[in-house]
Protein backbone atom coordinates (compact mmCIF):
# COMPACT_ATOMS: atom_id res chain seq x y z
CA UNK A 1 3.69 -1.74 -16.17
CA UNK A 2 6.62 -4.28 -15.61
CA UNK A 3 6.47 -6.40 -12.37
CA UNK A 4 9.79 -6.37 -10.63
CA UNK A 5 11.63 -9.36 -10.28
CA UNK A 6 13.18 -10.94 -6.93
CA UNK A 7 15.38 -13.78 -6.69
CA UNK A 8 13.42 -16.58 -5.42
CA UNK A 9 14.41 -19.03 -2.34
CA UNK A 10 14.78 -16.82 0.39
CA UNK A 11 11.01 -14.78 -0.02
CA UNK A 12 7.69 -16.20 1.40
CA UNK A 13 4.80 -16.24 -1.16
CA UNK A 14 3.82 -13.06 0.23
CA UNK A 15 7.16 -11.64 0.09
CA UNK A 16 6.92 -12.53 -4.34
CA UNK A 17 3.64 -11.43 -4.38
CA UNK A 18 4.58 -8.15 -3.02
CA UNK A 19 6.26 -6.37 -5.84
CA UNK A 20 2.70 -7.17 -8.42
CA UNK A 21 0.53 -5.84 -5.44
CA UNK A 22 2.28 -2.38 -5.52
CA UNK A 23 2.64 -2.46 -9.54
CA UNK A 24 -1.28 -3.10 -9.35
CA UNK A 25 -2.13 -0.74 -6.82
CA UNK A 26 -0.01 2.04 -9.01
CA UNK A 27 -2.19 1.06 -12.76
CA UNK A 28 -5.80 0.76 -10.52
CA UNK A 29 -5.19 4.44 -9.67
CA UNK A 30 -2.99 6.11 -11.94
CA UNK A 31 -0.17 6.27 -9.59
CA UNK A 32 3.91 5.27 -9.65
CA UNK A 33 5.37 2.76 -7.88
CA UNK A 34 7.69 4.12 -5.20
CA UNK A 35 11.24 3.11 -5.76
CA UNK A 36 12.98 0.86 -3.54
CA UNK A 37 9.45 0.38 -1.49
CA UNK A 38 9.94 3.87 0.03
CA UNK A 39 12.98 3.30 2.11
CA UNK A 40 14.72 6.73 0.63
CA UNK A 41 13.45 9.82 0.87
CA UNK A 42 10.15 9.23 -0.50
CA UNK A 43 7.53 6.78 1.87
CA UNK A 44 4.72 4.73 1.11
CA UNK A 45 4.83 2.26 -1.94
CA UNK A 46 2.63 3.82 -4.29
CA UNK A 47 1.70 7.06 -4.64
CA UNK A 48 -0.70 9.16 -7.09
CA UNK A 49 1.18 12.81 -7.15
CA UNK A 50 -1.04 15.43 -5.08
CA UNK A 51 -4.43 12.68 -4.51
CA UNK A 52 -2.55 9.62 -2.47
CA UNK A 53 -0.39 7.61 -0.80
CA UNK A 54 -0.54 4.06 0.02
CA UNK A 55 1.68 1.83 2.02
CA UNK A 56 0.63 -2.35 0.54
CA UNK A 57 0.79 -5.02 2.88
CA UNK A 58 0.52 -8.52 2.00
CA UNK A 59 -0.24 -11.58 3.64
CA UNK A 60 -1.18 -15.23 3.73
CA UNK A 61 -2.41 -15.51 7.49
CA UNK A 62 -6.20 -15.12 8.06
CA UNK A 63 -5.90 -11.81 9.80
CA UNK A 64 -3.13 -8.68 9.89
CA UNK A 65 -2.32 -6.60 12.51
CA UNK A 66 -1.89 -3.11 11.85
CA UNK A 67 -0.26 -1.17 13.93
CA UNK A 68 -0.07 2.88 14.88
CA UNK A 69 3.23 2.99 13.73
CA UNK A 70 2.21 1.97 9.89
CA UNK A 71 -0.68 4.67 10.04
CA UNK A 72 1.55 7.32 11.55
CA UNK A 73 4.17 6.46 8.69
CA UNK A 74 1.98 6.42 5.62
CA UNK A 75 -0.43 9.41 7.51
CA UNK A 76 3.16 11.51 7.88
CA UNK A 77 3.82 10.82 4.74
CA UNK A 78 0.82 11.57 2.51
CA UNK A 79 0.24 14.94 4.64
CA UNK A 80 3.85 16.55 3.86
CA UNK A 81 2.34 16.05 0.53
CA UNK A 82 -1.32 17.34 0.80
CA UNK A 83 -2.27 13.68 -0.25
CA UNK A 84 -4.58 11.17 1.35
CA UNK A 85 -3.14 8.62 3.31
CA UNK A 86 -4.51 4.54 2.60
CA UNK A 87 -2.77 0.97 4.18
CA UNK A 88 -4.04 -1.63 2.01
CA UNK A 89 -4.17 -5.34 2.71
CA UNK A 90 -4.05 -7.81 0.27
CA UNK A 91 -5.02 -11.59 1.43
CA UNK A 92 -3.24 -14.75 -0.19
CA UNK A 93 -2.92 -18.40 -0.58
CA UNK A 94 -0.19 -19.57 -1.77
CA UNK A 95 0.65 -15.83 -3.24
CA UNK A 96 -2.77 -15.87 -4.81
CA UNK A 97 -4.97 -12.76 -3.80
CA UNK A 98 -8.28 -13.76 -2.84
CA UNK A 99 -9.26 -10.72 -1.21
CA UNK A 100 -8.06 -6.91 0.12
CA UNK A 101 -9.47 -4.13 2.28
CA UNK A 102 -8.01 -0.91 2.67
CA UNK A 103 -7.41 1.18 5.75
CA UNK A 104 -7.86 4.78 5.89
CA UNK A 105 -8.12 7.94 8.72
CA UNK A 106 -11.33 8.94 9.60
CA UNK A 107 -10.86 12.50 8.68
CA UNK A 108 -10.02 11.07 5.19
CA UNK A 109 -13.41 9.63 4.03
CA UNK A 110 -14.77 12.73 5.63
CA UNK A 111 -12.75 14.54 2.74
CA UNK A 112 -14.40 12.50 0.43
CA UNK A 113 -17.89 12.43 1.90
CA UNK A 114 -18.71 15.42 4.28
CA UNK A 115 -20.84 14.81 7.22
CA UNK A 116 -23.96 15.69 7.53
């Protein structure tokens, strides 16, 4: 898959790193790449047709807020489409990843993993 280019100057490392997060995110899991980072029609910046939807975040500060407003967004999103709904997090130096987490409802692990 081909990494998007951005002109360089005015981006933070983060900002450059973004485009390979999503292009990675989309190969891991079999997904597309949602064009212009889901600011059309379409939300959330990868998505795997009918399965998921995830909205990347990356950053180079220790810790990342996340706020109701991204879950409600990506959550909105991924349910219009009978897909589950994932924030993930990417950590950087220097627009390095050195580590990631992601972020998901309650109610969607239990779709993966009933309770007992």
């Amino acid at each position: 898959m081909k990494i998007p280019k951005r002109k360089k100057g005015k981006h933070t490392p983060s900002h450059e790193r973004a485009p390979a997060q999503e292009a990675e995110l989309a190969k891991r899991f079999g997904g597309k790449v949602t064009r212009g980072s889901g600011n059309g029609n379409e939300k959330g910046d990868v998505r795997v047709k009918g399965v998921l939807r995830i909205e990347a975040k990356t950053t180079k500060n220790k810790s990342f807020s996340v706020t109701q407003d991204m879950l409600d967004k990506i959550e909105e999103a991924a349910l219009t489409s009978d897909e589950l709904p994932a924030l993930v997090v990417e950590f950087n130096e220097g627009g390095k990843p050195i580590g990631s987490v992601a972020i998901v409802p309650l109610w969607a692990l239990d779709t993966l993993i009933p309770a007992k």
